[in-house]
Protein backbone atom coordinates (compact mmCIF):
# COMPACT_ATOMS: atom_id res chain seq x y z
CA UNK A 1 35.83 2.06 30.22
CA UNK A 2 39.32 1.51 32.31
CA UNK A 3 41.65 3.98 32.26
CA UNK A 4 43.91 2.51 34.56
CA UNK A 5 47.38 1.43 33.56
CA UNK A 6 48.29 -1.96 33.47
CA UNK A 7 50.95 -3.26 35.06
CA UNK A 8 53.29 -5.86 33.31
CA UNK A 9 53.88 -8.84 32.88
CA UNK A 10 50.19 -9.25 32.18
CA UNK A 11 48.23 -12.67 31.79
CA UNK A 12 46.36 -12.98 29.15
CA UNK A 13 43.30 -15.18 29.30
CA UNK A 14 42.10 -16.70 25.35
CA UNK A 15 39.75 -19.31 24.05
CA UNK A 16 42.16 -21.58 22.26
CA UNK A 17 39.23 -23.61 20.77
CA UNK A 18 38.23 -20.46 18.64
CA UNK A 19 40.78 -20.18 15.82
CA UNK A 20 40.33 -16.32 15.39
CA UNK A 21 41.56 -15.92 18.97
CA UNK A 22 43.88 -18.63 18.82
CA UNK A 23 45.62 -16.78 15.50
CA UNK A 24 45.45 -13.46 17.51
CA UNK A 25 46.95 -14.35 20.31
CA UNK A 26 49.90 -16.35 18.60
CA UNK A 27 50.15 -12.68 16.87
CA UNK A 28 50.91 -11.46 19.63
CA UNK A 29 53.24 -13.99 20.88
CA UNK A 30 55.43 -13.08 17.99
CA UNK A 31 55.47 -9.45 18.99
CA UNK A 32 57.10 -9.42 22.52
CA UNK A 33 59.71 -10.54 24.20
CA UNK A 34 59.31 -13.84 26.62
CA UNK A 35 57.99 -12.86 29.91
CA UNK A 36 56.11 -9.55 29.14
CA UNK A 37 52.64 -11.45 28.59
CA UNK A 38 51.64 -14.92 29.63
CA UNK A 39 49.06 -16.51 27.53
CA UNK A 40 46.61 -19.33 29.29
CA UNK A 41 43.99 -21.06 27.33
CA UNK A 42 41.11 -21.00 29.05
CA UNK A 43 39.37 -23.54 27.07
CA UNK A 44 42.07 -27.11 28.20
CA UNK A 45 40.39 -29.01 30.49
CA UNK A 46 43.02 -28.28 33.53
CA UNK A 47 42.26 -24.95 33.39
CA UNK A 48 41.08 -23.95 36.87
CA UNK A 49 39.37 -20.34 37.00
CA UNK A 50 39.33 -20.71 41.22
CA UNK A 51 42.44 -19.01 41.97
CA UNK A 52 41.31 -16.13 40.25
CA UNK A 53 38.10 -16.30 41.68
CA UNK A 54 35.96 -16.31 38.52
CA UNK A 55 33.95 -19.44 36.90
CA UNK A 56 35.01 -21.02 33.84
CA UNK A 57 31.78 -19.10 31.97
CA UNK A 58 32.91 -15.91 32.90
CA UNK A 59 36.45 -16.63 31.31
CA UNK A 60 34.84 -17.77 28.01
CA UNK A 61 32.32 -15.13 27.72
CA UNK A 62 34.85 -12.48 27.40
CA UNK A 63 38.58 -11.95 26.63
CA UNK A 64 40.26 -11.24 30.46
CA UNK A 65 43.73 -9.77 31.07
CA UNK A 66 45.23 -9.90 34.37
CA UNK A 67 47.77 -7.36 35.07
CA UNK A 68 50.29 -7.93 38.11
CA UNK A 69 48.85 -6.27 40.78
CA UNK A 70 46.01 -8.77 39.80
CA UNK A 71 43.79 -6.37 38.30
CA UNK A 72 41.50 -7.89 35.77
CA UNK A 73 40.30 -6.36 32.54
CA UNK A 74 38.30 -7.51 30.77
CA UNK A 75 36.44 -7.89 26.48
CA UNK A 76 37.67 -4.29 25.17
CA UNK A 77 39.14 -2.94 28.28
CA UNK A 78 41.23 -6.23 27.98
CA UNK A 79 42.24 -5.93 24.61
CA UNK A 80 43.43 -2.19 25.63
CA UNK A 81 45.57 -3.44 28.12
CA UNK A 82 46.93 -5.96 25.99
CA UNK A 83 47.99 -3.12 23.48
CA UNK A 84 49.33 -0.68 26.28
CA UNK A 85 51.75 -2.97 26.84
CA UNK A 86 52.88 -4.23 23.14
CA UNK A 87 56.17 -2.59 22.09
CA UNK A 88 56.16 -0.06 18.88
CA UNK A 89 53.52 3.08 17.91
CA UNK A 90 50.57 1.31 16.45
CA UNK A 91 49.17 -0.54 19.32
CA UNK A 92 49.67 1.91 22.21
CA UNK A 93 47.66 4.26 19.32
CA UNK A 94 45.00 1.52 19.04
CA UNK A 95 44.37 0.98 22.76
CA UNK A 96 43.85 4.70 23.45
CA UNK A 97 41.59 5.33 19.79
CA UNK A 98 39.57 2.23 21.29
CA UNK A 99 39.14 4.31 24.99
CA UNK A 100 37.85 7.13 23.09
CA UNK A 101 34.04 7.31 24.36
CA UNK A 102 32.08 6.60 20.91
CA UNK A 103 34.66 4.13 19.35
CA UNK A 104 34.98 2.58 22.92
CA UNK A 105 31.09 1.91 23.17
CA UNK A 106 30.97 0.66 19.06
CA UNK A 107 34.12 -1.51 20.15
CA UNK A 108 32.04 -2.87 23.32
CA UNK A 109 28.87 -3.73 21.10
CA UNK A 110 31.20 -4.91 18.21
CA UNK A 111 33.43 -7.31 20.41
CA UNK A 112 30.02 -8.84 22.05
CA UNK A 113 29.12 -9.49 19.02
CA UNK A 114 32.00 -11.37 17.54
CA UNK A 115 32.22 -13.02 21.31
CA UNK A 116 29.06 -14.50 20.91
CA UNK A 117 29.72 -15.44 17.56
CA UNK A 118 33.02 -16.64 17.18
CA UNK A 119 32.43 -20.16 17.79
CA UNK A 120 30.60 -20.19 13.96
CA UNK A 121 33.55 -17.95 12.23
CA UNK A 122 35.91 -21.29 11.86
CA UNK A 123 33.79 -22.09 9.39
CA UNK A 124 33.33 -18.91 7.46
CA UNK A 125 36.88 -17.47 8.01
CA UNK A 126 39.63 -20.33 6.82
């Protein structure tokens, strides 16, 4: 569990060919003003992980965020940093409920879960 503050902007690295994450992320979009996060989708073929010196199959196992020191977080840990940084009560609230040692392991198991799975919920979830 990372307890270490992110610093923005932060990059946010998605699986655009998952709609769930694809809907979440334009979510997000909506939420903040231009140049706070920067959204890449890891899953367009000119995506190239080598800068960041990661493999393509490490970007789509897990959600990673990137702050800009270029500290990487990454599945929960990233989704924490991603609500650190949104504007408003609720998400700062969510990030540090999800840090919170039983809810942050139940997230971990939960979000490897959907990760593995998320490829199938296009067809359950419309």
């Amino acid at each position: 569990m990372s307890d270490v503050r992110p610093e923005n902007p932060l990059t946010v690295f998605y699986d655009g060919s998952c709609s769930v994450c694809s809907r979440e992320m334009a979510g997000y979009r909506g939420r903040v003003s231009e140049g706070l996060l920067h959204f890449v989708d890891i899953s367009q073929p000119d995506f190239d992980p080598t800068p960041y010196g990661r493999s393509r199959q490490e970007f789509m196992r897990l959600m990673h965020v990137m702050d800009a020191r270029g500290r990487f977080f990454v599945g929960v840990d990233a989704f924490r940093a991603l609500w650190r940084g949104m504007p408003g009560e609720f998400y700062p609230l969510l990030a540090a409920l999800a840090g919170l040692p039983g809810v942050h392991l139940f997230a971990r198991i939960g979000y490897h879960l959907f990760a593995r799975l998320r490829h199938y919920l296009p067809s359950i979830i419309p």
